[in-house]
PDB file of N, CA and C in Angstrom:
ATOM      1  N   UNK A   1     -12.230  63.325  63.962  1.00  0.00           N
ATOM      2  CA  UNK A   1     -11.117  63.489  63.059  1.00  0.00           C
ATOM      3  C   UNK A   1     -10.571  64.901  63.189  1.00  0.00           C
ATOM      4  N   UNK A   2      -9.365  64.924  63.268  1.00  0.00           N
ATOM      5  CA  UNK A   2      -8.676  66.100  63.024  1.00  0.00           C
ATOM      6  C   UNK A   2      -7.903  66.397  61.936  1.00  0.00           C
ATOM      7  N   UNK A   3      -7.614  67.943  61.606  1.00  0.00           N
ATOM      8  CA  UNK A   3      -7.886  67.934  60.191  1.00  0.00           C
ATOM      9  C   UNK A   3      -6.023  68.633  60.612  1.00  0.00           C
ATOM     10  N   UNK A   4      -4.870  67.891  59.783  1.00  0.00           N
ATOM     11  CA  UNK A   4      -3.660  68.115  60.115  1.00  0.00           C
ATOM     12  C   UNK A   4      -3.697  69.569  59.108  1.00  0.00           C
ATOM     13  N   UNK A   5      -2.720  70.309  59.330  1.00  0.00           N
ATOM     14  CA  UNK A   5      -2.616  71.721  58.835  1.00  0.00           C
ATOM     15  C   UNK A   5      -2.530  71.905  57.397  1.00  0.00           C
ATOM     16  N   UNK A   6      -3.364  72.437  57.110  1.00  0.00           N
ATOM     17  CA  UNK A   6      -3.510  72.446  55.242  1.00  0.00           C
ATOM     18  C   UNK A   6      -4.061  71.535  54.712  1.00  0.00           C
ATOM     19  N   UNK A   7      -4.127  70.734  55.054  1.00  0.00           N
ATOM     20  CA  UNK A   7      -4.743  69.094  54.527  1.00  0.00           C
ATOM     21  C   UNK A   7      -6.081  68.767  54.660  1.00  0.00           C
ATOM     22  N   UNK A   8      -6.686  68.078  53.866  1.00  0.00           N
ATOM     23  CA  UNK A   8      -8.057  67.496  53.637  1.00  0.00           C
ATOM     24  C   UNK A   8      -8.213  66.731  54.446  1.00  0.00           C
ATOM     25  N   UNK A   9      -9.083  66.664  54.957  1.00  0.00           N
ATOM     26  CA  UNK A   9      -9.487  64.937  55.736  1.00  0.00           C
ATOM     27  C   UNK A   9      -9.465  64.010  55.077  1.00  0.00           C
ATOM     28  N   UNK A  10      -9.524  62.767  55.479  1.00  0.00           N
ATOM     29  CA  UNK A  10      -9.256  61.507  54.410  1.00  0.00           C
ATOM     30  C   UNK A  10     -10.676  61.338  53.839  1.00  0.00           C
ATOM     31  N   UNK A  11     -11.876  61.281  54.657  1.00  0.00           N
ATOM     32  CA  UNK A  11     -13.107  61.497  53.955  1.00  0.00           C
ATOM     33  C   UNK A  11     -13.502  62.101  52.900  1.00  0.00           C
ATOM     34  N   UNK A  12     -12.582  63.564  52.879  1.00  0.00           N
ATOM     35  CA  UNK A  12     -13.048  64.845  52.136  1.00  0.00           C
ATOM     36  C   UNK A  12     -12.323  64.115  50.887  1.00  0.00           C
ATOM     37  N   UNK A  13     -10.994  63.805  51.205  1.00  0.00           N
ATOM     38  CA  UNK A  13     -10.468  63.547  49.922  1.00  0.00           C
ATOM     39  C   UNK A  13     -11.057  62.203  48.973  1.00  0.00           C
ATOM     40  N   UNK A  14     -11.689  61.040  50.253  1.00  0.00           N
ATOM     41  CA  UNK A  14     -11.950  59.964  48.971  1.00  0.00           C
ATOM     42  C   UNK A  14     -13.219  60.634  48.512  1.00  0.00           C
ATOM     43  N   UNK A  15     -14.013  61.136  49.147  1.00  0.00           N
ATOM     44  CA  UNK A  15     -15.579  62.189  48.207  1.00  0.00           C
ATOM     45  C   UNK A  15     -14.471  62.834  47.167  1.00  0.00           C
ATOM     46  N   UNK A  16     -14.103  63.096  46.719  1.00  0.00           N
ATOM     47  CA  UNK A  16     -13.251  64.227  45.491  1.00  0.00           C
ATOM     48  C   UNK A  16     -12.651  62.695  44.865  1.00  0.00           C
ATOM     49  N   UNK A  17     -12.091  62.359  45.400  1.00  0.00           N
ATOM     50  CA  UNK A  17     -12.017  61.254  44.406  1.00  0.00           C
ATOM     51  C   UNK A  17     -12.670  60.240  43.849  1.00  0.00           C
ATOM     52  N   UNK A  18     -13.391  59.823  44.419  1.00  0.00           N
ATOM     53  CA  UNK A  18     -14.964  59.178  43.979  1.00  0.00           C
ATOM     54  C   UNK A  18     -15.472  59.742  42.642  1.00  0.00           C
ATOM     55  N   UNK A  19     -15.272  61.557  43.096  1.00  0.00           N
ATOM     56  CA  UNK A  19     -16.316  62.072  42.302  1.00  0.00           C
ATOM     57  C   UNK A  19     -15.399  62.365  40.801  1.00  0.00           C
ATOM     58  N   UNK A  20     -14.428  62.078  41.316  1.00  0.00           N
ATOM     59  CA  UNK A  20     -13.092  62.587  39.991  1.00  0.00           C
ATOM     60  C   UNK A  20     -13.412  61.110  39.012  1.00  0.00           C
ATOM     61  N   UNK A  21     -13.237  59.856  39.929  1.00  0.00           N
ATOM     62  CA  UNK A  21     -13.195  58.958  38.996  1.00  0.00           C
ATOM     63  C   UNK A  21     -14.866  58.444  38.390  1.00  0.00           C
ATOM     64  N   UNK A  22     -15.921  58.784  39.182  1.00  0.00           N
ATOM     65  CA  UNK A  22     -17.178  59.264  38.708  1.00  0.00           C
ATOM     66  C   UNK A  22     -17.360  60.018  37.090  1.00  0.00           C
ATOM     67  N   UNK A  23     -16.863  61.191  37.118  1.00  0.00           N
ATOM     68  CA  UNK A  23     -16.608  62.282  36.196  1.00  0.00           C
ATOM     69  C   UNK A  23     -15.932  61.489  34.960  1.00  0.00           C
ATOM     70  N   UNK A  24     -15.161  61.214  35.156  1.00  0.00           N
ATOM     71  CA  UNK A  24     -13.833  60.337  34.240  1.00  0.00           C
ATOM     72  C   UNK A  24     -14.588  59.141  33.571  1.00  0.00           C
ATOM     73  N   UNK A  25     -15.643  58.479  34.443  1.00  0.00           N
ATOM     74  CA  UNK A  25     -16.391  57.421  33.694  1.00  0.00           C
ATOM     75  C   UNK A  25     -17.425  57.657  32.756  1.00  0.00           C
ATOM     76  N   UNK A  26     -18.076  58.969  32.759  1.00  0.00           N
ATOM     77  CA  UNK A  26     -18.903  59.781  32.060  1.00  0.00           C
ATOM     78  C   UNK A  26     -20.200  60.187  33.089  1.00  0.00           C
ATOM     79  N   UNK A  27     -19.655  60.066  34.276  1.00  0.00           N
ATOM     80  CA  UNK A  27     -21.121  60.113  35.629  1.00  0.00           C
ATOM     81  C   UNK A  27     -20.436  61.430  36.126  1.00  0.00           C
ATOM     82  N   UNK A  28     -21.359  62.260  35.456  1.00  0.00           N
ATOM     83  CA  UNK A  28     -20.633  63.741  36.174  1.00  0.00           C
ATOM     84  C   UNK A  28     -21.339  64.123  37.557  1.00  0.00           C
ATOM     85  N   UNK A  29     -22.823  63.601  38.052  1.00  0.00           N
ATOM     86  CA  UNK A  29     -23.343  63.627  39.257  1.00  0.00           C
ATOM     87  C   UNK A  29     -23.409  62.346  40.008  1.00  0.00           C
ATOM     88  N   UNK A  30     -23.434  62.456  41.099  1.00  0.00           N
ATOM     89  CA  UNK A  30     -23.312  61.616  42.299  1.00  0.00           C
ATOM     90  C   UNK A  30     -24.218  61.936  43.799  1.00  0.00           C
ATOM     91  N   UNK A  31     -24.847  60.898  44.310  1.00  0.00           N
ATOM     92  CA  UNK A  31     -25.926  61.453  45.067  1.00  0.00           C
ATOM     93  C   UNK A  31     -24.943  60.427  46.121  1.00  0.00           C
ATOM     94  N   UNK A  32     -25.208  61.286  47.569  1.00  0.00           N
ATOM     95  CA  UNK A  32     -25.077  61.002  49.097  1.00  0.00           C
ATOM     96  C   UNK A  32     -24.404  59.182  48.969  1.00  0.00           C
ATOM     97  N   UNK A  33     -25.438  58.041  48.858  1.00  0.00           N
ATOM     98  CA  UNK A  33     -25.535  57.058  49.077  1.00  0.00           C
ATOM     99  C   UNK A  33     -24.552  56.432  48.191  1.00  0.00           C
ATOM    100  N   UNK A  34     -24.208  56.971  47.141  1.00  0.00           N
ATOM    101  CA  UNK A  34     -23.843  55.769  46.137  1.00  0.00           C
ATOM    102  C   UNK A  34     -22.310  56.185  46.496  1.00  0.00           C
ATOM    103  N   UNK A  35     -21.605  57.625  46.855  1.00  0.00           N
ATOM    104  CA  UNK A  35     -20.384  58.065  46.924  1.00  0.00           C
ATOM    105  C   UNK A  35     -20.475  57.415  48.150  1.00  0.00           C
ATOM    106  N   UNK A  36     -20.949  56.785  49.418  1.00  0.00           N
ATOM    107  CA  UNK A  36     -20.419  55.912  50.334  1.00  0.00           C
ATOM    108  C   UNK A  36     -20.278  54.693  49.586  1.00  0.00           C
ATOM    109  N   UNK A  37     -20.811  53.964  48.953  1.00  0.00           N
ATOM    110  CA  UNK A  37     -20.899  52.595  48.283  1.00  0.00           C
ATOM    111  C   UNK A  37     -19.563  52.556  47.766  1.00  0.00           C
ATOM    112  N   UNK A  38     -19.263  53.579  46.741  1.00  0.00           N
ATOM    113  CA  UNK A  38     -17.881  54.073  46.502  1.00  0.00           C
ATOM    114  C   UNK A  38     -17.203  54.116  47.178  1.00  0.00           C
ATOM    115  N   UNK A  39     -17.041  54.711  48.067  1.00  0.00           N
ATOM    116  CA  UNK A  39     -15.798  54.567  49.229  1.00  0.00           C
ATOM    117  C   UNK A  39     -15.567  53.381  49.936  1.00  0.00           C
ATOM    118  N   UNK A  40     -16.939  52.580  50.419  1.00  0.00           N
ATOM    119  CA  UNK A  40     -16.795  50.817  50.772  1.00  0.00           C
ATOM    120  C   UNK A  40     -15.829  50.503  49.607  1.00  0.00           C
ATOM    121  N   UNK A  41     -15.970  50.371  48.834  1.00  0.00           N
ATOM    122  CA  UNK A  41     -16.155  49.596  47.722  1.00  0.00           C
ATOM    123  C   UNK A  41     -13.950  49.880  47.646  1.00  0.00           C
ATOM    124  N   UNK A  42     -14.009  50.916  47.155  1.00  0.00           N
ATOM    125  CA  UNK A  42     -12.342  51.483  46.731  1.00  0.00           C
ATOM    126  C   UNK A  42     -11.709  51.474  48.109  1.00  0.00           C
ATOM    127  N   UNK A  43     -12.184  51.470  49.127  1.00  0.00           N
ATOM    128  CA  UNK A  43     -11.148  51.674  50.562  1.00  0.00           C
ATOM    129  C   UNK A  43     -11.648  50.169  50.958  1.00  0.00           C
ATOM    130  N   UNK A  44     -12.347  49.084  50.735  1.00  0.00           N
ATOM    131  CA  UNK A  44     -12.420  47.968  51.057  1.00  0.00           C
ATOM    132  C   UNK A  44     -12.752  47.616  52.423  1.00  0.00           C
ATOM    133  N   UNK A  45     -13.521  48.853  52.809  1.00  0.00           N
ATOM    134  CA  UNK A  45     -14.545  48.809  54.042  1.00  0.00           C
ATOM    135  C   UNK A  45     -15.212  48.211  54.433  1.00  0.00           C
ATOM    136  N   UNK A  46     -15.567  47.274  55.504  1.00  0.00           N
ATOM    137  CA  UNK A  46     -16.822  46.608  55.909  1.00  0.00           C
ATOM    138  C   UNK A  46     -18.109  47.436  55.552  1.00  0.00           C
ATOM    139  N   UNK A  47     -17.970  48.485  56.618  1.00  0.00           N
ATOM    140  CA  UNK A  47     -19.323  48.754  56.797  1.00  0.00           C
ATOM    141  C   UNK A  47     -19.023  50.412  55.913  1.00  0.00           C
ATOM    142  N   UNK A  48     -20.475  50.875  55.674  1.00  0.00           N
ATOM    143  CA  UNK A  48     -20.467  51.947  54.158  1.00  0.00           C
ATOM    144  C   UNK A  48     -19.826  53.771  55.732  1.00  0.00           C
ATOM    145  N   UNK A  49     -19.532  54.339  54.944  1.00  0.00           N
ATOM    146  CA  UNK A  49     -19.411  55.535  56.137  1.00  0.00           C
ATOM    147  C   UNK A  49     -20.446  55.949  56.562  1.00  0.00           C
ATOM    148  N   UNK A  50     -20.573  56.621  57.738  1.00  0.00           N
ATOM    149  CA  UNK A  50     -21.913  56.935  58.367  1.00  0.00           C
ATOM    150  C   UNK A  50     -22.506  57.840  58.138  1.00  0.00           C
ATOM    151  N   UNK A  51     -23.673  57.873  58.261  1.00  0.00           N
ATOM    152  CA  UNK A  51     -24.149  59.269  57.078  1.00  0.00           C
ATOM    153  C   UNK A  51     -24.395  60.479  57.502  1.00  0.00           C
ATOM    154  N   UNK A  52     -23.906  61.067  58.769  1.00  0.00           N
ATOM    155  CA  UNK A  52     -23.305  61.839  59.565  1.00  0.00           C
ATOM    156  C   UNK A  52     -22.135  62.395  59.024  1.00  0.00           C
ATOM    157  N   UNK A  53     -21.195  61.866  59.224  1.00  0.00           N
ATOM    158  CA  UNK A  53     -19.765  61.833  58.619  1.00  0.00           C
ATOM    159  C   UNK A  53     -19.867  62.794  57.223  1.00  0.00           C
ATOM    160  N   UNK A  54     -20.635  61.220  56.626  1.00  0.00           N
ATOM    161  CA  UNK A  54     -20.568  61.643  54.848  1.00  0.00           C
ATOM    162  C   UNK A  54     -21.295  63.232  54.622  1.00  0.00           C
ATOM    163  N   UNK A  55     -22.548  63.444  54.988  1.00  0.00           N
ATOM    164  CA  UNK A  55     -23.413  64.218  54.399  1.00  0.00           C
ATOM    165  C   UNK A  55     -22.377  65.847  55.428  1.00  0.00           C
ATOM    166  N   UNK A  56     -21.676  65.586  56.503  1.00  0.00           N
ATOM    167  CA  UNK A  56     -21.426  66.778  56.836  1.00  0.00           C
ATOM    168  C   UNK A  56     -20.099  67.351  56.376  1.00  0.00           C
ATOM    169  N   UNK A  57     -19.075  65.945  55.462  1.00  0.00           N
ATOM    170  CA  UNK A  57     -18.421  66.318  54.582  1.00  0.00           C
ATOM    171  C   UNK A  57     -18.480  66.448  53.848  1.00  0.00           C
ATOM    172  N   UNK A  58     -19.564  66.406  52.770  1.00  0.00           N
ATOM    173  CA  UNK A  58     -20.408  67.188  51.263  1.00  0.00           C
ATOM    174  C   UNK A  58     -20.371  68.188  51.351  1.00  0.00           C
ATOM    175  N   UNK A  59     -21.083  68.675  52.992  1.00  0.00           N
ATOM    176  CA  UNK A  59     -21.583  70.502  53.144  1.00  0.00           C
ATOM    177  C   UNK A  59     -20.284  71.020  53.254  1.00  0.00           C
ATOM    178  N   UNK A  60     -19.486  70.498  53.926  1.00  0.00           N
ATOM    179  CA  UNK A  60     -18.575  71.481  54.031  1.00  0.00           C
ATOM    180  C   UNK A  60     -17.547  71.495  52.516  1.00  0.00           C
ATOM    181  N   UNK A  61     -17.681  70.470  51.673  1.00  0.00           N
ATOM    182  CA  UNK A  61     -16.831  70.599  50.375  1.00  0.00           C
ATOM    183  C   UNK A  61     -17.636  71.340  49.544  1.00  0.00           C
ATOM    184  N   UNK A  62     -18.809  71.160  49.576  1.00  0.00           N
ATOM    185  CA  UNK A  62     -19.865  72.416  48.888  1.00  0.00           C
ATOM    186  C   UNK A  62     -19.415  73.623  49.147  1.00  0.00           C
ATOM    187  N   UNK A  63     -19.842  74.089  50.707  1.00  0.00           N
ATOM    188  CA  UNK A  63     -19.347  75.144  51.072  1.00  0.00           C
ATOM    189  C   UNK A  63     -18.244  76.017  50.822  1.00  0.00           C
ATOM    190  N   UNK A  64     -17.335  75.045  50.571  1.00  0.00           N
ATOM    191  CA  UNK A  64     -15.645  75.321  50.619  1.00  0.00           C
ATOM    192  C   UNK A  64     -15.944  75.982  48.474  1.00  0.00           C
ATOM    193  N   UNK A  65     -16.352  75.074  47.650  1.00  0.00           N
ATOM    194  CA  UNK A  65     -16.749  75.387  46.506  1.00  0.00           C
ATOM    195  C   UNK A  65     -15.913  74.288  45.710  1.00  0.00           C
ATOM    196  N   UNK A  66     -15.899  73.024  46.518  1.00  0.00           N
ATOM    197  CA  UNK A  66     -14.956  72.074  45.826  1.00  0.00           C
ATOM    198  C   UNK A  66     -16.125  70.999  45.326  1.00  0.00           C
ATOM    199  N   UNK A  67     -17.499  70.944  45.697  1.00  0.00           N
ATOM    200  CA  UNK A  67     -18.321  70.596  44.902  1.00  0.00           C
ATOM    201  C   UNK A  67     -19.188  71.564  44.730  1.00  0.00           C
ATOM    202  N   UNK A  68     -20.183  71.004  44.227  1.00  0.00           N
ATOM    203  CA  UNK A  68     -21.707  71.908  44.138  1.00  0.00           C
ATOM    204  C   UNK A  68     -23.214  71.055  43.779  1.00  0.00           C
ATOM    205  N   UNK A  69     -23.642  71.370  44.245  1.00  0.00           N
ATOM    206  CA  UNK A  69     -25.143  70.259  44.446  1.00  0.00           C
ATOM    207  C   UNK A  69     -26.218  70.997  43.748  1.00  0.00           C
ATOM    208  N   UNK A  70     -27.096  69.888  43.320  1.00  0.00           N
ATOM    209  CA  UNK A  70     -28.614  70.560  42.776  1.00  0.00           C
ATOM    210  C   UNK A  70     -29.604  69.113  43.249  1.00  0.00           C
ATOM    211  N   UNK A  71     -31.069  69.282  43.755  1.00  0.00           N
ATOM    212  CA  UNK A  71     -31.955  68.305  43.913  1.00  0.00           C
ATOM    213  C   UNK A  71     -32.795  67.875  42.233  1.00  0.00           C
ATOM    214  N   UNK A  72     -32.345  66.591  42.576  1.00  0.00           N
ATOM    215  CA  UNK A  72     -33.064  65.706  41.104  1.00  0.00           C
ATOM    216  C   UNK A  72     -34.233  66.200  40.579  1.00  0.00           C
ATOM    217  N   UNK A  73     -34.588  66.276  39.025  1.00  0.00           N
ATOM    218  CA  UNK A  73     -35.658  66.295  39.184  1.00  0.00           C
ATOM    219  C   UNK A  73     -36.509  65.822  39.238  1.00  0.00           C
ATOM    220  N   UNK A  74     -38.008  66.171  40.144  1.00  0.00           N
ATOM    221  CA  UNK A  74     -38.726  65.162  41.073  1.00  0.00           C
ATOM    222  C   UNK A  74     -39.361  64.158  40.157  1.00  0.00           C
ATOM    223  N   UNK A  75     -39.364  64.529  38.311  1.00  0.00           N
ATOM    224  CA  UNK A  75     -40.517  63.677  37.735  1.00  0.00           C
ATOM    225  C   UNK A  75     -39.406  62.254  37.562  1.00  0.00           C
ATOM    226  N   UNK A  76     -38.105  62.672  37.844  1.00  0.00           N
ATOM    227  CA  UNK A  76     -36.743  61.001  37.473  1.00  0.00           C
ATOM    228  C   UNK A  76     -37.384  60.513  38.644  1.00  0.00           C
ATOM    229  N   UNK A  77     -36.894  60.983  39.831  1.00  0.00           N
ATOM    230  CA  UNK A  77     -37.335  60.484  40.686  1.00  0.00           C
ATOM    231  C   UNK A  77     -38.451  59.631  41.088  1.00  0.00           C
ATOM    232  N   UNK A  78     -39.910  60.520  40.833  1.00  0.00           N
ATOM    233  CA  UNK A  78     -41.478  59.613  41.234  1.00  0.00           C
ATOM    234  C   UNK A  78     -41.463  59.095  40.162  1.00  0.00           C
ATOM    235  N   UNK A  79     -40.693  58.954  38.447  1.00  0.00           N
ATOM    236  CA  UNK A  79     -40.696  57.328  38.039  1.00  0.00           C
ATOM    237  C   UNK A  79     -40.306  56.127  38.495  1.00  0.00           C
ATOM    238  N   UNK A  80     -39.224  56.776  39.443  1.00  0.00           N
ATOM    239  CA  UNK A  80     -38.568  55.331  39.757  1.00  0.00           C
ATOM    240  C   UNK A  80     -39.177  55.071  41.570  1.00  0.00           C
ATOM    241  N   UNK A  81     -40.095  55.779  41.489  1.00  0.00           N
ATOM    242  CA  UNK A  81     -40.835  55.434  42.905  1.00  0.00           C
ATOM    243  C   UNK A  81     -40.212  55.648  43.728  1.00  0.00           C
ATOM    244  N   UNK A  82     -38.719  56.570  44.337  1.00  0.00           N
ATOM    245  CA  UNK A  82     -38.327  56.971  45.481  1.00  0.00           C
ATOM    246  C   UNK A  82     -38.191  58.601  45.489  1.00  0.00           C
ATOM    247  N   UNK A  83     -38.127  58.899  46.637  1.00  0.00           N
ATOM    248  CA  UNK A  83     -37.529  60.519  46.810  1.00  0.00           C
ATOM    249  C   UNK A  83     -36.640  61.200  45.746  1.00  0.00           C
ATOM    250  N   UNK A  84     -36.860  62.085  45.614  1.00  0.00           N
ATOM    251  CA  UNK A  84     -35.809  63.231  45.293  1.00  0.00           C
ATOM    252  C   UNK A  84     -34.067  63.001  45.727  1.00  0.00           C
ATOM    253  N   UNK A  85     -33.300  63.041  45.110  1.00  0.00           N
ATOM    254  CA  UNK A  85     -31.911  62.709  45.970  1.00  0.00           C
ATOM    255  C   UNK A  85     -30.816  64.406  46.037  1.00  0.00           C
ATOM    256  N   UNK A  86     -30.304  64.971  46.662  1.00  0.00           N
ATOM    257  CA  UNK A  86     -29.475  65.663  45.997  1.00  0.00           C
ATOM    258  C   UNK A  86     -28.335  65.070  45.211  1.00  0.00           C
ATOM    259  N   UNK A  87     -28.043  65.492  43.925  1.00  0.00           N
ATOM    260  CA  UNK A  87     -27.328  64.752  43.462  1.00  0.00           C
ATOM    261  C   UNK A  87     -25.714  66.506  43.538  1.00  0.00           C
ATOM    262  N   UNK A  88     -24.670  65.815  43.491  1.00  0.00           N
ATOM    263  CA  UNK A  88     -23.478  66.371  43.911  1.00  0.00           C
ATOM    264  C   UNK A  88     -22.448  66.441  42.018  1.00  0.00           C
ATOM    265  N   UNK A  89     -21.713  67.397  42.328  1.00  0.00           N
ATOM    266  CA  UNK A  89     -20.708  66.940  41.435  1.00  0.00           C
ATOM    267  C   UNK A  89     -19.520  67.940  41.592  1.00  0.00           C
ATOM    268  N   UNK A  90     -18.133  66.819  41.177  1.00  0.00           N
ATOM    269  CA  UNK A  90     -17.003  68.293  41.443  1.00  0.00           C
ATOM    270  C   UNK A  90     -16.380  69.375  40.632  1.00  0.00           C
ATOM    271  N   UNK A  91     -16.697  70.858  41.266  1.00  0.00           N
ATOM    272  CA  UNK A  91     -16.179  71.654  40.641  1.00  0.00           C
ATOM    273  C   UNK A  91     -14.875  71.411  40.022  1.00  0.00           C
ATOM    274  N   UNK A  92     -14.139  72.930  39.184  1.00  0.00           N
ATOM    275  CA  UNK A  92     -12.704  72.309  38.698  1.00  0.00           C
ATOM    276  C   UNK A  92     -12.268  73.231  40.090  1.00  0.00           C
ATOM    277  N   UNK A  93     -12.406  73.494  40.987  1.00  0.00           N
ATOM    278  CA  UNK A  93     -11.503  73.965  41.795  1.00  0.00           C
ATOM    279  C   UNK A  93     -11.430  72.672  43.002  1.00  0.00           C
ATOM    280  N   UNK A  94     -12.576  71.993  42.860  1.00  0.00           N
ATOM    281  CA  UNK A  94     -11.830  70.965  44.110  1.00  0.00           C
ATOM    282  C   UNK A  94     -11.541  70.082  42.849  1.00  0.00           C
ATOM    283  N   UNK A  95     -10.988  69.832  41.738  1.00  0.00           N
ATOM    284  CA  UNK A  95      -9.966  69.213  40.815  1.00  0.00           C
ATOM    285  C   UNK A  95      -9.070  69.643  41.206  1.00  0.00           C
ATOM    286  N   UNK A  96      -8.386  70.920  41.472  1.00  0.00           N
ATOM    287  CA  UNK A  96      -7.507  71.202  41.884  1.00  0.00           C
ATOM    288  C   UNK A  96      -6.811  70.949  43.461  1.00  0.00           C
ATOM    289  N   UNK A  97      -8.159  71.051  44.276  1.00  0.00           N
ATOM    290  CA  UNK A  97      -7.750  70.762  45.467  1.00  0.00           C
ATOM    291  C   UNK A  97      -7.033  69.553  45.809  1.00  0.00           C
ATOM    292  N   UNK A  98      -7.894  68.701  44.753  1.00  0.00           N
ATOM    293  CA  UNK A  98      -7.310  67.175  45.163  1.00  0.00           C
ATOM    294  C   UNK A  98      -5.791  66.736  44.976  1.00  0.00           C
ATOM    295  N   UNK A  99      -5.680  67.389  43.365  1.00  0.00           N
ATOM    296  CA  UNK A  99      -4.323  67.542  42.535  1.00  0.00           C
ATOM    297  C   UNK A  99      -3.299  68.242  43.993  1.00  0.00           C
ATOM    298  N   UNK A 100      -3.584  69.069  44.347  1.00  0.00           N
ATOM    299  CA  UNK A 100      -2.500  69.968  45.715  1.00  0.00           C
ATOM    300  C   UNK A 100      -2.755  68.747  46.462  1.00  0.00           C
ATOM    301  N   UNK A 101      -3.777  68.043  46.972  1.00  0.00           N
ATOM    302  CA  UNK A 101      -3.642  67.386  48.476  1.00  0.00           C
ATOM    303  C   UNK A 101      -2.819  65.909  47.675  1.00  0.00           C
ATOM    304  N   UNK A 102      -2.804  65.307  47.173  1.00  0.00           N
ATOM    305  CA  UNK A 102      -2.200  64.158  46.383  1.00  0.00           C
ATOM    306  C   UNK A 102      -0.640  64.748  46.136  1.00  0.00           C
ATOM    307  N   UNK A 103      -0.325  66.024  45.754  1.00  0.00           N
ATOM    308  CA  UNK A 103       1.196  66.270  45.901  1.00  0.00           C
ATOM    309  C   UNK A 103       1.710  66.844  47.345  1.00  0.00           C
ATOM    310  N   UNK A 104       0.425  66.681  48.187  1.00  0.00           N
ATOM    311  CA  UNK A 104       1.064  66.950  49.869  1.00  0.00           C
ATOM    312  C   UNK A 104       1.185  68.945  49.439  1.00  0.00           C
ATOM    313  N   UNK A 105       0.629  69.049  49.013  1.00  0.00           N
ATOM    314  CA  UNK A 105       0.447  70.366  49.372  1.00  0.00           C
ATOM    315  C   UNK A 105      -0.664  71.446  50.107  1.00  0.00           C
ATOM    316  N   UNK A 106       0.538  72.329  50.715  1.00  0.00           N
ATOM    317  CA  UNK A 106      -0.715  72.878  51.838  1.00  0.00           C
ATOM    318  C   UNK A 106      -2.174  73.640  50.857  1.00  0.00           C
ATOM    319  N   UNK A 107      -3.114  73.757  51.275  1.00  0.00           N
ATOM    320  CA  UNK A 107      -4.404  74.324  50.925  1.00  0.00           C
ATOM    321  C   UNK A 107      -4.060  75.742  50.979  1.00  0.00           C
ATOM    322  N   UNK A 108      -4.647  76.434  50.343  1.00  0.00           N
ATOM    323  CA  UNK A 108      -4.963  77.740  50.465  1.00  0.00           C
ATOM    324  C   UNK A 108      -5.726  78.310  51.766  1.00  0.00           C
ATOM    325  N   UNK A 109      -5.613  78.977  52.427  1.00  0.00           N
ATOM    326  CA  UNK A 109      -6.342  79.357  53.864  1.00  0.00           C
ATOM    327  C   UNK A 109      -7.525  80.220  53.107  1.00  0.00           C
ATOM    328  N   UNK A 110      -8.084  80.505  52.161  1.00  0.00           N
ATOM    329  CA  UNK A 110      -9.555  80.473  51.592  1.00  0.00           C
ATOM    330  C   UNK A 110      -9.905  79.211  52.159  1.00  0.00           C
ATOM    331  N   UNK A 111      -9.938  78.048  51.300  1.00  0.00           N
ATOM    332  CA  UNK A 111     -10.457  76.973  51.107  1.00  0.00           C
ATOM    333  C   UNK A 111     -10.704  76.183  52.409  1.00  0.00           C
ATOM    334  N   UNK A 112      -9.325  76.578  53.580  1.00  0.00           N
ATOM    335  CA  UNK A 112      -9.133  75.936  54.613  1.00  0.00           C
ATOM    336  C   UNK A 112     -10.046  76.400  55.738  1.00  0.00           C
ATOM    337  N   UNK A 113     -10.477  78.092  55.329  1.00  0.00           N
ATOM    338  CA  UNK A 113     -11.470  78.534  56.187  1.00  0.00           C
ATOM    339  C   UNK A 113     -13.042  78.106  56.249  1.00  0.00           C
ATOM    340  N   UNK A 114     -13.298  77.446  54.821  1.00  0.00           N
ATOM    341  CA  UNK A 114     -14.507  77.100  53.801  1.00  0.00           C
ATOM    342  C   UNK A 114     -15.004  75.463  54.382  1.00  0.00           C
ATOM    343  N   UNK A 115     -13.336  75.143  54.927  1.00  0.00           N
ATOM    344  CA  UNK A 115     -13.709  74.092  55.257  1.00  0.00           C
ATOM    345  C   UNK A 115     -14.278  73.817  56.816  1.00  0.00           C
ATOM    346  N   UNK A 116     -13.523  74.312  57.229  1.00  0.00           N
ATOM    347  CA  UNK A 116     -13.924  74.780  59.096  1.00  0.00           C
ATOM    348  C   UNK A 116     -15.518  74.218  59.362  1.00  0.00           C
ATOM    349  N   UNK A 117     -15.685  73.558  60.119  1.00  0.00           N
ATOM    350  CA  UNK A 117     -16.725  73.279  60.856  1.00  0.00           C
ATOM    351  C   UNK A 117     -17.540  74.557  60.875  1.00  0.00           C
ATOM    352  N   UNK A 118     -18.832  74.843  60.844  1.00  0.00           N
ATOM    353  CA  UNK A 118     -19.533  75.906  60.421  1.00  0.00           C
ATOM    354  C   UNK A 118     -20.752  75.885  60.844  1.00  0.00           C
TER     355      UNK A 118
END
């Protein structure tokens, strides 16, 4: 994917929106797996995104400071008998980002540098 000038990737943007309409439902965190399920699910995808894709567009929306992550804690977790997950959620500045990329507006070259492959 190439990332047209100022603009989000389409990935980056349905993760921000996932996580917007996440937030909005009263689910202010979101872990790796379920924001692909989300994106099947709202883009009416066969198959879920690859978790390549997904997890290296988290880091870089982390990075950028349009989300921010913390790991579960482990005692939720070993009740429910699986791993630790990082769970994700979006800052108000990628609220904003999304709000600019939805009116087609260019990014800030902060954000655009944040985003850069790294």
């Amino acid at each position: 994917m190439r990332r047209r000038a100022g603009q989000l990737l389409a990935i980056e943007e349905d993760i921000l929106d996932v996580a917007l309409t996440a937030k909005a439902d009263g689910s202010a965190n979101f872990h790796g797996f379920a924001v692909a399920k989300l994106i099947q699910t709202n883009r009416g995808a066969r198959r879920l995104t690859s978790h390549g894709t997904l997890y290296k567009a988290l880091g870089r929306l982390e990075r950028a400071g349009l989300l921010s992550s913390e790991w579960e804690d482990a005692h939720t977790a070993a009740a429910e008998g699986r791993p630790r997950r990082r769970l994700y959620h979006v800052t108000d500045m990628g609220e904003r980002t999304l709000a600019m990329a939805r009116e087609q507006q260019p990014l800030p070259d902060p954000i655009l540098r944040r985003l850069a492959p790294g």
